[in-house]
C-alpha atoms as a PDB file:
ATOM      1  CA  UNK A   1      53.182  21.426  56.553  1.00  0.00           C
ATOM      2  CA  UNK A   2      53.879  24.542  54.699  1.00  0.00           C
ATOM      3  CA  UNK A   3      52.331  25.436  51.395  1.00  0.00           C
ATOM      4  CA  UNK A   4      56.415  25.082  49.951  1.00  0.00           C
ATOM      5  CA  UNK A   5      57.178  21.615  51.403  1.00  0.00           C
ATOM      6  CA  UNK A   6      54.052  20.617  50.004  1.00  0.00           C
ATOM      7  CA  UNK A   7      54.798  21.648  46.812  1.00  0.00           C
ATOM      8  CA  UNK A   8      58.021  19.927  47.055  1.00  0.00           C
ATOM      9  CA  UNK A   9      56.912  16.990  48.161  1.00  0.00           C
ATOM     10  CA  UNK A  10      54.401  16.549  45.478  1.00  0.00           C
ATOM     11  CA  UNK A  11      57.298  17.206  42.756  1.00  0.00           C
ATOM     12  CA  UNK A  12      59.239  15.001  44.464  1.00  0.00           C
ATOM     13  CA  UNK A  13      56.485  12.138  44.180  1.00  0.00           C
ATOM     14  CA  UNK A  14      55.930  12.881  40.158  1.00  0.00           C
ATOM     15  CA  UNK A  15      59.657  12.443  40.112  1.00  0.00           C
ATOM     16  CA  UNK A  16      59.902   9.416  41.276  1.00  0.00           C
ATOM     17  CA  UNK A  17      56.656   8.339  39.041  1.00  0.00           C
ATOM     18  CA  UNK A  18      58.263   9.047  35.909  1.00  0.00           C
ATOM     19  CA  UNK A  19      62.299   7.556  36.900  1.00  0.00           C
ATOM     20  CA  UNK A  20      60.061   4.592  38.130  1.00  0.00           C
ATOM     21  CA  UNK A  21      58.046   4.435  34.714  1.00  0.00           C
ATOM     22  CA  UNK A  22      60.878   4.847  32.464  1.00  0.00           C
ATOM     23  CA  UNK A  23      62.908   2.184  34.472  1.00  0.00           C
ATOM     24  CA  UNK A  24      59.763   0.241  33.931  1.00  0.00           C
ATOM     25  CA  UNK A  25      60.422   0.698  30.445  1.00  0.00           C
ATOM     26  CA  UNK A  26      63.820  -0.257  29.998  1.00  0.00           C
ATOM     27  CA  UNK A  27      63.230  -3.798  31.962  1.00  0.00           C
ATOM     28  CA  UNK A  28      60.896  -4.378  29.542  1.00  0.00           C
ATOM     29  CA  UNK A  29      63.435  -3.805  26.708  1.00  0.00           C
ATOM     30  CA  UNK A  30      65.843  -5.089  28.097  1.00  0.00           C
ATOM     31  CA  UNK A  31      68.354  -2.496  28.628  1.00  0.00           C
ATOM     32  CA  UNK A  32      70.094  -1.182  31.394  1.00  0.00           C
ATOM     33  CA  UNK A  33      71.672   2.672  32.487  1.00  0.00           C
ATOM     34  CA  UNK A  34      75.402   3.164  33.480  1.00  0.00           C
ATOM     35  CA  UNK A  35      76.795   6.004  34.783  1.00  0.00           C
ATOM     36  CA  UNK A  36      79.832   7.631  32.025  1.00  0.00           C
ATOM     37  CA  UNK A  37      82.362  10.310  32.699  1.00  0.00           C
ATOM     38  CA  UNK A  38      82.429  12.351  29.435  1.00  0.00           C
ATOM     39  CA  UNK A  39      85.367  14.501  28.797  1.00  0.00           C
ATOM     40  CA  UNK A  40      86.342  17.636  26.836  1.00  0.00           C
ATOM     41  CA  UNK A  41      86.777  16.044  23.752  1.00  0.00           C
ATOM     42  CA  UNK A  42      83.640  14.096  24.035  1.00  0.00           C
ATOM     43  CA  UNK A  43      81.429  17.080  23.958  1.00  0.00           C
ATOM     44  CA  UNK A  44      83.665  18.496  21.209  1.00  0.00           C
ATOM     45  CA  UNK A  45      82.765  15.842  19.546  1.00  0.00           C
ATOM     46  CA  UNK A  46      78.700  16.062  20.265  1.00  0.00           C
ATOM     47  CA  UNK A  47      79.135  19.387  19.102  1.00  0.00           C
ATOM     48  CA  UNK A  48      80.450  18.993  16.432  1.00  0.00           C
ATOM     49  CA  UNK A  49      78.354  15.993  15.252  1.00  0.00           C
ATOM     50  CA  UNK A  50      75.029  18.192  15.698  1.00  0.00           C
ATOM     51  CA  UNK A  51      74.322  15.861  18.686  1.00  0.00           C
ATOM     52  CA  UNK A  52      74.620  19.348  21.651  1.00  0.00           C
ATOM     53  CA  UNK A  53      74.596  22.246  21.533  1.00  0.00           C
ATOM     54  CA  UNK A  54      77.132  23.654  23.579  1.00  0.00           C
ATOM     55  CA  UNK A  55      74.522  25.724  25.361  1.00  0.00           C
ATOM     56  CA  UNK A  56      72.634  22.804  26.393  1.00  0.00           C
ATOM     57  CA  UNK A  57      76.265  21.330  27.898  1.00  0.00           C
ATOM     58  CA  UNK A  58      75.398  21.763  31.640  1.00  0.00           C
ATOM     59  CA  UNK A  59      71.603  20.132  30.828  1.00  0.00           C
ATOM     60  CA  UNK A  60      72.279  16.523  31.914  1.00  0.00           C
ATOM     61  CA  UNK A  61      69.654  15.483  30.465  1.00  0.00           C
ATOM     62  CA  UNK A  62      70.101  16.775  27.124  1.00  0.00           C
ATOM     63  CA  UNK A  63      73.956  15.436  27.666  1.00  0.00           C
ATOM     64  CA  UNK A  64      72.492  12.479  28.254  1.00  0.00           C
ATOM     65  CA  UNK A  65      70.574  12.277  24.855  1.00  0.00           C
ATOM     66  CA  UNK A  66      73.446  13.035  23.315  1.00  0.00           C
ATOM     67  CA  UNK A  67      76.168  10.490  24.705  1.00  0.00           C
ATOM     68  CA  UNK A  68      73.317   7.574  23.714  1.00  0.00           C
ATOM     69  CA  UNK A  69      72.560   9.224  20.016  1.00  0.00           C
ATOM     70  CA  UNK A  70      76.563   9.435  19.979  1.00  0.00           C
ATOM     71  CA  UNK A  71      76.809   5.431  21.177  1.00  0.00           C
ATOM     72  CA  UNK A  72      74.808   4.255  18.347  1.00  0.00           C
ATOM     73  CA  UNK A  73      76.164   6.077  15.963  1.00  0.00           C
ATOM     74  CA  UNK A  74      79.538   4.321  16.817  1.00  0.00           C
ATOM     75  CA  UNK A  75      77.862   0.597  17.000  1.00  0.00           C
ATOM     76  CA  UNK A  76      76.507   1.350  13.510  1.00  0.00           C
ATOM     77  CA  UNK A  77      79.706   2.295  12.263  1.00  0.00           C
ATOM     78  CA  UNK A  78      81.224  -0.656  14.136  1.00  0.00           C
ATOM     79  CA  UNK A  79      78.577  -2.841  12.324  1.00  0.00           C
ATOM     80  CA  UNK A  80      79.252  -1.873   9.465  1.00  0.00           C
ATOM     81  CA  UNK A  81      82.950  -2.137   9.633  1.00  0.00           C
ATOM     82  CA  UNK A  82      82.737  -5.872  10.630  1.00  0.00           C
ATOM     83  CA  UNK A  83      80.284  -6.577   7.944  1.00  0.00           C
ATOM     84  CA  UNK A  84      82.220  -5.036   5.511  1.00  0.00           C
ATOM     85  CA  UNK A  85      85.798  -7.405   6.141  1.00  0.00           C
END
């Protein structure tokens, strides 16, 4: 095998360690990953918030910080609105 695929392949293998140990994780706390289709607006709104940068828009990983920092913001406010009536 050449010295690249082996690189690749090892990548590859730490990967698939760490999506395996985080999904690990979540079981444990009992929470689950779903796939979202953010729009214009909603990065606007990240943006905005302090939650993205908008250089860091195309990082889906950072987007992906975002949209769950942005989520439970929104149940707090939520909780708070049904505690308050």
């Amino acid at each position: 095998m050449r010295e690249g695929a082996v690189a690749k392949s090892a990548a590859a293998r730490r990967r698939r360690v760490e999506d395996t140990r985080r999904w690990r994780e979540r079981l444990e706390r009992g929470a689950a990953c779903y796939q979202v289709e953010a729009d214009a607006e909603t990065f606007d709104l990240m943006v905005r918030l302090g939650l993205l940068a908008p250089a860091d828009a195309t990082n889906r990983r950072v987007v992906a910080d975002a949209l769950g920092k942005l989520l439970r913001r929104a149940l707090g406010a939520l909780k708070q609105e049904i505690n308050s009536h």
